[in-house]
N, C-alpha and C. Protein backbone atom coordinates (compact mmCIF):
# COMPACT_ATOMS: atom_id res chain seq x y z
N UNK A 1 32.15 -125.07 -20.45
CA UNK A 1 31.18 -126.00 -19.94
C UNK A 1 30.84 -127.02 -21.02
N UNK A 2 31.27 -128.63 -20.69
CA UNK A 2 30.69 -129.47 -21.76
C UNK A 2 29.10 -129.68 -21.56
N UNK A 3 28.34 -129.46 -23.05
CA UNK A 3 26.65 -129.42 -22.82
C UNK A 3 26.84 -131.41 -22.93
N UNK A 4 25.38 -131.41 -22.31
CA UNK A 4 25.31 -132.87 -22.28
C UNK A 4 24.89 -133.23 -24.09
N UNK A 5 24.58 -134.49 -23.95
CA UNK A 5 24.04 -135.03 -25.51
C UNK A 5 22.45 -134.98 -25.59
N UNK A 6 21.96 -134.37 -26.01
CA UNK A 6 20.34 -134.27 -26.60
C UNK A 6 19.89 -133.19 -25.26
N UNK A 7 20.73 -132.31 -25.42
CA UNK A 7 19.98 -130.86 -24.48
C UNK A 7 20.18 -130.02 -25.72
N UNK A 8 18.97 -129.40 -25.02
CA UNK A 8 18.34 -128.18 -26.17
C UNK A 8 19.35 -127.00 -25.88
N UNK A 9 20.04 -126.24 -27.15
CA UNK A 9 20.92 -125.31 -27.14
C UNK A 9 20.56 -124.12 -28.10
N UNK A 10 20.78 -122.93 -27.63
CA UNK A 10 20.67 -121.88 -28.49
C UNK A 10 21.87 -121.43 -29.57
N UNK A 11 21.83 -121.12 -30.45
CA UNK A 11 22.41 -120.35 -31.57
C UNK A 11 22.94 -119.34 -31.03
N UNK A 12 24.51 -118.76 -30.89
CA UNK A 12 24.64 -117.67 -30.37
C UNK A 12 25.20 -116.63 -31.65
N UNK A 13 25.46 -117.30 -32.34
CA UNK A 13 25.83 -116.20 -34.31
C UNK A 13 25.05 -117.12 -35.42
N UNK A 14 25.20 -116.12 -36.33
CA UNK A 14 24.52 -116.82 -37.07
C UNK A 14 25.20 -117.93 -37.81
N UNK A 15 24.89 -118.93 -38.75
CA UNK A 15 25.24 -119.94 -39.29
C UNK A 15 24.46 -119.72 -41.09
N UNK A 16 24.80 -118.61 -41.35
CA UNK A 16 24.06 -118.66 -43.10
C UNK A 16 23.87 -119.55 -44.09
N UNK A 17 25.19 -120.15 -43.93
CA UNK A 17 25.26 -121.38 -45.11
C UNK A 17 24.29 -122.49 -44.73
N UNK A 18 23.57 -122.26 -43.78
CA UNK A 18 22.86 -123.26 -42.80
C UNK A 18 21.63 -122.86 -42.66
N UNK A 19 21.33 -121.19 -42.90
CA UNK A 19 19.94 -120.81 -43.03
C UNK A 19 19.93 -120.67 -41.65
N UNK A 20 20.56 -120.78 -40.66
CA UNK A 20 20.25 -120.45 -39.06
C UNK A 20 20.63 -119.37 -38.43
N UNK A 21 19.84 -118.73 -37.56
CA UNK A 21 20.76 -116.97 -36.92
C UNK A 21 20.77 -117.45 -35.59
N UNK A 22 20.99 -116.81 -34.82
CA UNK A 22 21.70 -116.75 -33.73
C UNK A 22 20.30 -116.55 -33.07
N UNK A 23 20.05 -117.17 -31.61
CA UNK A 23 19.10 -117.40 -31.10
C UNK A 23 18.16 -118.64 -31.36
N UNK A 24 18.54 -119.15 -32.47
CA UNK A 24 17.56 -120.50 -32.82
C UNK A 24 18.20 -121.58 -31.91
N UNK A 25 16.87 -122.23 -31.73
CA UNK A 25 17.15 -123.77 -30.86
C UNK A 25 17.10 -124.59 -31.46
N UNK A 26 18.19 -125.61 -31.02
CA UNK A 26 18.38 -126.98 -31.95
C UNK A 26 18.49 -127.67 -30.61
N UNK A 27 19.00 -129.09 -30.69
CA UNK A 27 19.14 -130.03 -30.12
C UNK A 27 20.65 -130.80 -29.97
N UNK A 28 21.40 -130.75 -28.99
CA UNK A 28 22.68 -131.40 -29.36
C UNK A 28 22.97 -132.91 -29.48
N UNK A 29 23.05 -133.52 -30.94
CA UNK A 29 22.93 -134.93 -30.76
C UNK A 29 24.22 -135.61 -31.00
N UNK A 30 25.08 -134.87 -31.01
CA UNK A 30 26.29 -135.89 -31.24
C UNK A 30 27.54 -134.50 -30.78
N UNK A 31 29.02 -135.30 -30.40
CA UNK A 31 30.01 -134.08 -29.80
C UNK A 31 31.49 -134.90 -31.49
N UNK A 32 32.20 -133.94 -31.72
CA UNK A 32 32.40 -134.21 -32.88
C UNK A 32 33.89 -133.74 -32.39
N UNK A 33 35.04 -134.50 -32.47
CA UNK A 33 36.75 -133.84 -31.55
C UNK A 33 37.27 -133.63 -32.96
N UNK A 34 37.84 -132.44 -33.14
CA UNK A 34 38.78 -132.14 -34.05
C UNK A 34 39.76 -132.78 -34.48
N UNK A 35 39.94 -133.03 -35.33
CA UNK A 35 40.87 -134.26 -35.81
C UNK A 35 42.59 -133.70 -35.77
N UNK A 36 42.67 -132.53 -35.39
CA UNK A 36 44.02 -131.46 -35.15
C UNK A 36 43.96 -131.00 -34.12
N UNK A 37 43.20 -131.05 -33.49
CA UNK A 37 43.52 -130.46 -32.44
C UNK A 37 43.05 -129.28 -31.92
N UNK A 38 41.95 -129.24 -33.10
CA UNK A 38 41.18 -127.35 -32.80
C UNK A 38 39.77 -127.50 -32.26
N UNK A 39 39.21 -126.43 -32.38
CA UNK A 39 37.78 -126.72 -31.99
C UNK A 39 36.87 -127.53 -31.53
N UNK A 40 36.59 -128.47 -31.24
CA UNK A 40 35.65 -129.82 -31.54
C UNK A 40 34.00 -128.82 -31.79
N UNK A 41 33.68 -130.23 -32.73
CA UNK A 41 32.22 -129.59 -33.04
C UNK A 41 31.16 -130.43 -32.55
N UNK A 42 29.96 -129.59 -33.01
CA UNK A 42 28.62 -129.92 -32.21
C UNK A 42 27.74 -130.14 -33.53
N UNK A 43 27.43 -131.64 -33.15
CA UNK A 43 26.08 -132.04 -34.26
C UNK A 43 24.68 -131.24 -33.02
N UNK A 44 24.05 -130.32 -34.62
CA UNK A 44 22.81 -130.25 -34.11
C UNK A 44 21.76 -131.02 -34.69
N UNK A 45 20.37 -131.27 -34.49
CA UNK A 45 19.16 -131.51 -34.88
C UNK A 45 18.33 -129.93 -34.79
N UNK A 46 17.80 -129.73 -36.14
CA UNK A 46 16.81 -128.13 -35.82
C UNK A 46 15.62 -128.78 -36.12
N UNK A 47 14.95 -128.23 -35.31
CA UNK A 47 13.20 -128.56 -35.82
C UNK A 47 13.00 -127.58 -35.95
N UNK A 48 11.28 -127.46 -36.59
CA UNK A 48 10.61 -126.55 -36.62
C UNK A 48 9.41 -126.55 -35.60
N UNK A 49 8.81 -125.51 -35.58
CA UNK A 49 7.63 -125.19 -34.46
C UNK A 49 6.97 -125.82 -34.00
N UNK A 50 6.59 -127.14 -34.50
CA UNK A 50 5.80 -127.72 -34.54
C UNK A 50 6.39 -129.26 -34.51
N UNK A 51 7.73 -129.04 -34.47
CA UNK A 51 8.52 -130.47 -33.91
C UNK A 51 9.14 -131.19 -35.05
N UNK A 52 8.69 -130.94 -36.07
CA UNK A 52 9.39 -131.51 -37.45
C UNK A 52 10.68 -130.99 -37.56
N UNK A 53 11.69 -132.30 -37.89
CA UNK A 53 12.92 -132.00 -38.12
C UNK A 53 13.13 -131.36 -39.50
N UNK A 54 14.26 -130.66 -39.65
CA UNK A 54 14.20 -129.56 -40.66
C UNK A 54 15.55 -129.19 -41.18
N UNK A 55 16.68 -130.19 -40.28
CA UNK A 55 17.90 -130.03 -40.71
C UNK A 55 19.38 -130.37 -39.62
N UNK A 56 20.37 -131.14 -39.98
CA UNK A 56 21.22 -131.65 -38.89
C UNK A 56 22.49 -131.23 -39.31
N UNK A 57 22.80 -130.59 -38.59
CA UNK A 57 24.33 -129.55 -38.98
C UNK A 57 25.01 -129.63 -37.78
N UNK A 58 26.32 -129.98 -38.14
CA UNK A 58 27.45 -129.50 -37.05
C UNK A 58 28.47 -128.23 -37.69
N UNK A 59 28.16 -127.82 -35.98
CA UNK A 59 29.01 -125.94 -36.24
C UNK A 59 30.39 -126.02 -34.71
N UNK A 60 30.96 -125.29 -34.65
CA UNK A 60 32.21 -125.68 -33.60
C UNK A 60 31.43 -125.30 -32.05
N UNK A 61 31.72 -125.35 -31.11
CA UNK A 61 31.07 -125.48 -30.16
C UNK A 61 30.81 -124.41 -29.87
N UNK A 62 31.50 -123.54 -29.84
CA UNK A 62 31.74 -122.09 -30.06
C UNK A 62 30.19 -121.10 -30.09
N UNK A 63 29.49 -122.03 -31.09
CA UNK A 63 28.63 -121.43 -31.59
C UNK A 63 27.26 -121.19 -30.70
N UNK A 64 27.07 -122.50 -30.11
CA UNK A 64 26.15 -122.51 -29.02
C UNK A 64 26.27 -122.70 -27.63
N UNK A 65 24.96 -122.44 -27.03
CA UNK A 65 25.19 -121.92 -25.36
C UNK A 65 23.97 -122.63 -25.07
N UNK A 66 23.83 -123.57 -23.68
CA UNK A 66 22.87 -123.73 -22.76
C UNK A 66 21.59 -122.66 -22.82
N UNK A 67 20.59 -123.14 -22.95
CA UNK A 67 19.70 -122.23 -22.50
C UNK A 67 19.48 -121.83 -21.30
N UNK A 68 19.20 -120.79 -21.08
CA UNK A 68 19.01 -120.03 -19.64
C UNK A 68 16.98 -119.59 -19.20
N UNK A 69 17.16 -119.92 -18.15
CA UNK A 69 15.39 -119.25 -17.69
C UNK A 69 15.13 -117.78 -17.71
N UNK A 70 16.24 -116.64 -17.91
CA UNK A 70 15.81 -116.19 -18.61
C UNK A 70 15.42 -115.66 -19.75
N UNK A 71 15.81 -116.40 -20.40
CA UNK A 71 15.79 -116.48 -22.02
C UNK A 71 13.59 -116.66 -22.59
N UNK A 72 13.65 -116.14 -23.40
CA UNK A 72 11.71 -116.73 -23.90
C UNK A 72 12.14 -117.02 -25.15
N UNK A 73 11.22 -118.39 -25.79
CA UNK A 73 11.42 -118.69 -27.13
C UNK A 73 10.73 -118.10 -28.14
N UNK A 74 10.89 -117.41 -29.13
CA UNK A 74 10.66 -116.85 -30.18
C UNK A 74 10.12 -117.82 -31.77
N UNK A 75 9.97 -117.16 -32.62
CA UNK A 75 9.60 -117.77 -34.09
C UNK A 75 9.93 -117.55 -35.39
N UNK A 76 10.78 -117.44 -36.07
CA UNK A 76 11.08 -117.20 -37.22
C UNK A 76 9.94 -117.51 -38.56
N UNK A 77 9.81 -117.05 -39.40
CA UNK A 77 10.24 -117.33 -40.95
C UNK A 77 11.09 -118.51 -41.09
N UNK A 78 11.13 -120.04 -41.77
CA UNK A 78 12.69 -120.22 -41.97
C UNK A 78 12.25 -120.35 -43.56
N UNK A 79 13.30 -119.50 -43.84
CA UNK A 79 13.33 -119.03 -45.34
C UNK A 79 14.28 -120.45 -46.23
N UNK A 80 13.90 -121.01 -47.13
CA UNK A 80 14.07 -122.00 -48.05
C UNK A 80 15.41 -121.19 -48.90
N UNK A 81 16.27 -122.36 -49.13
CA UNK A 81 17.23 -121.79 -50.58
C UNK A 81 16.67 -121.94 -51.40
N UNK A 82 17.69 -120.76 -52.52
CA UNK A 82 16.78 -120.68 -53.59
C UNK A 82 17.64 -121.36 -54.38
């Protein structure tokens, strides 16, 4: 299923190097075609709780899924590098 551009998507693994786990919501703002022929990737936007942006990463599409109604949103910690 292609997600549209600027729908809210969940995290389905984690993304470490990125500080993100699986279940976090980002925003899809850009679709990114593999330059070989593999994967294409997904620019995200992550905010935080409170709507502040907090970080814009693309991961392969792979990674995220449509949100569903029955899904409930949750809250992390987001833990800083050290």
């Amino acid at each position: 299923m292609k997600l549209k551009l600027y729908q809210e998507v969940a995290l389905v693994r984690d993304v470490l190097d990125e500080n993100l786990r699986s279940g976090d919501v980002a925003v899809r703002i850009d679709y990114v075609p593999h330059p070989r022929g593999g994967e294409a990737g997904a620019v995200l936007e992550v905010f935080n709780a409170v709507g502040e942006s907090v970080s814009v990463v693309t991961v392969p599409e792979s990674t995220i899924a449509p949100l569903r109604a029955a899904q409930v949103p949750a809250v992390r910690m987001l833990l800083q590098p050290a």
